[in-house]
Each structure stands twice: as structure tokens, then as C-alpha cells.
C-alpha atoms as a PDB file:
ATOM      1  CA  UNK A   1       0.000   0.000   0.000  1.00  0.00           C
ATOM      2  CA  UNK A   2       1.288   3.389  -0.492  1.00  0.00           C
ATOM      3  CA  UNK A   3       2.197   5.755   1.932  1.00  0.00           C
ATOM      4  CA  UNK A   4      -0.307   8.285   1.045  1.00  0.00           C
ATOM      5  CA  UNK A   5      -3.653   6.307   0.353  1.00  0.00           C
ATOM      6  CA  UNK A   6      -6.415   7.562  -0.976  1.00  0.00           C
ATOM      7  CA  UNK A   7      -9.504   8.083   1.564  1.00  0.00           C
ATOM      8  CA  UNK A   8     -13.282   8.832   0.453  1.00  0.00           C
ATOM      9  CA  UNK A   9     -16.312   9.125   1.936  1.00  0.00           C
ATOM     10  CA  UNK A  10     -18.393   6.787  -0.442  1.00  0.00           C
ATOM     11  CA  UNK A  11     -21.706   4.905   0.290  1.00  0.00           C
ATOM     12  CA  UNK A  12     -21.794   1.476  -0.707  1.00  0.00           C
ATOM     13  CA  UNK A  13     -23.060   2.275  -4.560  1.00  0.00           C
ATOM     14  CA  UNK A  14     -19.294   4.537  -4.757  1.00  0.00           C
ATOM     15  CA  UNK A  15     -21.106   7.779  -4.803  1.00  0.00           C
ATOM     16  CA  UNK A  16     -19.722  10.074  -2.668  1.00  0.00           C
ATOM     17  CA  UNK A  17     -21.378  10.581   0.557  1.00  0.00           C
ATOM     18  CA  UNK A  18     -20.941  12.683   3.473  1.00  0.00           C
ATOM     19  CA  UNK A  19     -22.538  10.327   6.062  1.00  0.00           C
ATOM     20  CA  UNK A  20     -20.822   7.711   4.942  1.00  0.00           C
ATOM     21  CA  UNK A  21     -17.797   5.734   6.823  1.00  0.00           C
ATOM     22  CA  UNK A  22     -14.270   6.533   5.410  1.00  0.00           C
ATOM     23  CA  UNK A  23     -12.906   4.434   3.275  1.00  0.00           C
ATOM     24  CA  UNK A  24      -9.357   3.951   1.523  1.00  0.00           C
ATOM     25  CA  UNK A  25      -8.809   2.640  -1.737  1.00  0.00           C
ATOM     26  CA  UNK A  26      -6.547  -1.000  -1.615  1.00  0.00           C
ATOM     27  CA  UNK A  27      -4.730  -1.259  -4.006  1.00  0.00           C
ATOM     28  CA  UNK A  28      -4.119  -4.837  -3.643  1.00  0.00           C
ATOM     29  CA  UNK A  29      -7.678  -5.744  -4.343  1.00  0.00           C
ATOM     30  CA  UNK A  30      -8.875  -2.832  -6.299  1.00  0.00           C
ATOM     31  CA  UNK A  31     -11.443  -2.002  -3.725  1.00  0.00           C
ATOM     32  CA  UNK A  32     -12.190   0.833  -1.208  1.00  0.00           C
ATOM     33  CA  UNK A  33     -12.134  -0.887   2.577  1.00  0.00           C
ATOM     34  CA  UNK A  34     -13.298   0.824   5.688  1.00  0.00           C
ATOM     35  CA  UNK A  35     -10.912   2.745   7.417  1.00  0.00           C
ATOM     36  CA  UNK A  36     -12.723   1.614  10.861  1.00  0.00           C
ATOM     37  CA  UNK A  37     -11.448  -1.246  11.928  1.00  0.00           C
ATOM     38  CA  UNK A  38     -14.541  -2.629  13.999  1.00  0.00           C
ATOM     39  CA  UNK A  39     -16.076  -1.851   9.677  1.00  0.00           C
ATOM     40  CA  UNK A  40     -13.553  -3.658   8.098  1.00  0.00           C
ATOM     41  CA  UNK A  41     -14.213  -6.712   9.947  1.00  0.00           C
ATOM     42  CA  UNK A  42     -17.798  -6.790   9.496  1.00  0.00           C
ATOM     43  CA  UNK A  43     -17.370  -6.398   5.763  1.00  0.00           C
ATOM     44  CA  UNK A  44     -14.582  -9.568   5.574  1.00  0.00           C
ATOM     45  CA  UNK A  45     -17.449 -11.246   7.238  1.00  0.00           C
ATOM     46  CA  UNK A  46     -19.943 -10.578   4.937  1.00  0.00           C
ATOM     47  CA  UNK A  47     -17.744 -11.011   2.052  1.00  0.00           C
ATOM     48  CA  UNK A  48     -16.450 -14.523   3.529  1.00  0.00           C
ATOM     49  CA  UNK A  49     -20.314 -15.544   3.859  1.00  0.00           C
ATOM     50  CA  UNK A  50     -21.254 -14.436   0.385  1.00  0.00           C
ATOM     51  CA  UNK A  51     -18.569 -17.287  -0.898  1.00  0.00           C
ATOM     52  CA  UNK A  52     -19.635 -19.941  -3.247  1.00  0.00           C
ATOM     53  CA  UNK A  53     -20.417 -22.617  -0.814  1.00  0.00           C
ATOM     54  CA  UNK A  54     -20.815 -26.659  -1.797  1.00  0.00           C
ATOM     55  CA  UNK A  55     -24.882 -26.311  -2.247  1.00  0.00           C
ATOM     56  CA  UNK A  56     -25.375 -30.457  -1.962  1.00  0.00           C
ATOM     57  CA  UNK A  57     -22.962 -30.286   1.625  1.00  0.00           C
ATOM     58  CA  UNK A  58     -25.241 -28.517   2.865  1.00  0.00           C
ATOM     59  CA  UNK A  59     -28.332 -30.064   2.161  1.00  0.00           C
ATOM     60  CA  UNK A  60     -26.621 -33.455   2.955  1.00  0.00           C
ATOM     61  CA  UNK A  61     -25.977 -31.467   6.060  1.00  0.00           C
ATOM     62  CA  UNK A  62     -29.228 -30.220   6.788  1.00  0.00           C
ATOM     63  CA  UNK A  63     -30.562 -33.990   6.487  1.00  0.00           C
ATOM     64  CA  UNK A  64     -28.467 -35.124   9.335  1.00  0.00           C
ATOM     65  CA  UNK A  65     -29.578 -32.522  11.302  1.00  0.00           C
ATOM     66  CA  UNK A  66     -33.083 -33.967  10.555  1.00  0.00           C
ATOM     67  CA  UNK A  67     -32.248 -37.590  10.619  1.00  0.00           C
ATOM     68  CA  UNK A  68     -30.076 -36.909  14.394  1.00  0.00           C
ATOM     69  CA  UNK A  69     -33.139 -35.183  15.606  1.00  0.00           C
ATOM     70  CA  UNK A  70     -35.093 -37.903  14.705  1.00  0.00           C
ATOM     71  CA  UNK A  71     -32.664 -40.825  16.909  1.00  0.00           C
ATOM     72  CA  UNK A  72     -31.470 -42.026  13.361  1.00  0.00           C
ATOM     73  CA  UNK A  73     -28.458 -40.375  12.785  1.00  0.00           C
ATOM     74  CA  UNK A  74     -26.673 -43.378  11.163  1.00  0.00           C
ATOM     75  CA  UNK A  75     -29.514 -44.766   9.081  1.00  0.00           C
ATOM     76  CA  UNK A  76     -28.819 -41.936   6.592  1.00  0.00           C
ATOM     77  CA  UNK A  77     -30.604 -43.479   2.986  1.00  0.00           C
ATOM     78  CA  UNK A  78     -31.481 -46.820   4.553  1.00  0.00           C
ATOM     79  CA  UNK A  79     -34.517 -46.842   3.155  1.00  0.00           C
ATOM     80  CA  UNK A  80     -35.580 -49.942   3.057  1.00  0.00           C
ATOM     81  CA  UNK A  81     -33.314 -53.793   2.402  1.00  0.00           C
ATOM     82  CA  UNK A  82     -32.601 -54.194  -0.843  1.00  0.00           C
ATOM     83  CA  UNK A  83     -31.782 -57.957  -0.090  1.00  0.00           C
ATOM     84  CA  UNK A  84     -34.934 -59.071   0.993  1.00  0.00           C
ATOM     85  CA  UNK A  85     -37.474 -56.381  -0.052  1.00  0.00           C
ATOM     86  CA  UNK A  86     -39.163 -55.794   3.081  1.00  0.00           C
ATOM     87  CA  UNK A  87     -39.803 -52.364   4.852  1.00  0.00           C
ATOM     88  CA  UNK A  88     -39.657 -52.052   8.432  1.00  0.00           C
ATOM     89  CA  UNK A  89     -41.024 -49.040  10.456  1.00  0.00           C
ATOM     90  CA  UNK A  90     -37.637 -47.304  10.921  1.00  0.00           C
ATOM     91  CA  UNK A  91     -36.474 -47.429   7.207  1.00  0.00           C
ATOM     92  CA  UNK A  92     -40.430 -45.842   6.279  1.00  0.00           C
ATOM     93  CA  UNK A  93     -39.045 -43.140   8.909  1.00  0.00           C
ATOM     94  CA  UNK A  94     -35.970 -42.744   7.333  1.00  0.00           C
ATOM     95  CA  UNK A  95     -37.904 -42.475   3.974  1.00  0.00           C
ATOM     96  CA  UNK A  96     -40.377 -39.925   5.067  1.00  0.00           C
ATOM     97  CA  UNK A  97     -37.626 -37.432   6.627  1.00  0.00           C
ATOM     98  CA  UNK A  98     -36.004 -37.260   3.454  1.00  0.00           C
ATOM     99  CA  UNK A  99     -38.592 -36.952   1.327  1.00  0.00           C
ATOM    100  CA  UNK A 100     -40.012 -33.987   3.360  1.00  0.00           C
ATOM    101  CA  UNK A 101     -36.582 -32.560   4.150  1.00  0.00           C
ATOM    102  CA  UNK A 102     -35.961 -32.583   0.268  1.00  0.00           C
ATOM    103  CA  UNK A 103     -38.982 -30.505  -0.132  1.00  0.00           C
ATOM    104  CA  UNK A 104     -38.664 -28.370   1.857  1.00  0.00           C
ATOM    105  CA  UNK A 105     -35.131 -27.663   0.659  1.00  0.00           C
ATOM    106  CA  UNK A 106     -36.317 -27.152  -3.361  1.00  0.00           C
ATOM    107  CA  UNK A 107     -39.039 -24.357  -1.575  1.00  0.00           C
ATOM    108  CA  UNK A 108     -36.521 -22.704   0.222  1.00  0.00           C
ATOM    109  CA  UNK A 109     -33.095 -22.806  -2.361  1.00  0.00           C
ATOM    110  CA  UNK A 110     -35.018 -22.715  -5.629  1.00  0.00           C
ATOM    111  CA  UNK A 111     -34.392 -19.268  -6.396  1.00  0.00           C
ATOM    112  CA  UNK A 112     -30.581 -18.934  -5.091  1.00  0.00           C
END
């Protein structure tokens, strides 16, 4: 960074902006970052959480959740035996949470 950086007062659309925080321009990114530092950290949050993230993970993770709420935490896709072709009560369970965990999923990510 240089020694002399260059420090606006822009809202977040890079208009400049009396009210808004200071910022200085980084030249490493390109980018003008808060001067604050209780600011900057907030924004690194934010920009950490906006990430691509593995979409499948976490519904696989979100299952679990549902599957360890329900006392079958290990049963995960057991849905029935493929051996003998019989269904017990547990694997209709099993069955059931995913079915309505994957629905509610597609409702909720559909648009993302």
C-alpha cells in the first residue's frame, strides 16, 4: 500500500457521501475498505459468507440434522433392504424425513 492512500467518503453504490464511513482505496484488491477497523471486519465477514459454498454439503448437512433429531443419525438413505425387499417401520421413517426434508429444501433454495 502506499504511503499516502487515498480516503473517500463513499456509500456502498461509490457515490460520494458525506454520512458515509471513510474508506481507503486498496490497491491490492482494487477495492475501497473501511478505514474503521470494527467496519472492516464486518465487511470480511460478509464477504467470507457471500462465498460460493458446496450447495449439496449442505443439504446433505441439513438432512443429518433432521435424521439426528429424529434418533437415526446413522440410518442416513437406509430406506428400506434391498436384499430381501421388506420395509420395516424405521427405514419408512428414514424415507419420510427425506422426502419432506428434500422438499422443503427445493421451496426454500429454488431461487438462489
Amino acid at each position: 500500500m502506499s504511503k499516502n492512500p487515498l480516503q473517500m467518503r463513499i456509500n456502498k453504490r461509490g457515490e460520494t457521501d458525506q454520512n458515509a464511513p471513510l474508506r481507503e482505496f486498496d490497491e491490492l484488491t482494487g477495492e475501497f475498505e473501511y478505514v474503521d477497523l470494527e467496519l472492516k471486519k464486518k465487511s470480511q465477514f460478509r464477504k467470507a459468507r457471500k462465498r460460493i459454498r458446496d450447495v449439496l454439503a449442505d443439504k446433505q448437512e441439513g438432512l443429518k440434522k433432521h435424521l439426528r433429531r429424529a434418533g437415526l443419525e446413522n440410518k442416513m438413505g437406509k430406506t428400506g433392504d434391498s436384499l430381501t425387499g421388506k420395509l420395516s417401520a424405521e427405514n419408512k421413517q428414514v424415507a419420510h424425513i427425506q422426502q419432506e426434508h428434500s422438499k422443503v429444501y427445493i421451496k426454500r433454495y429454488k431461487d438462489r
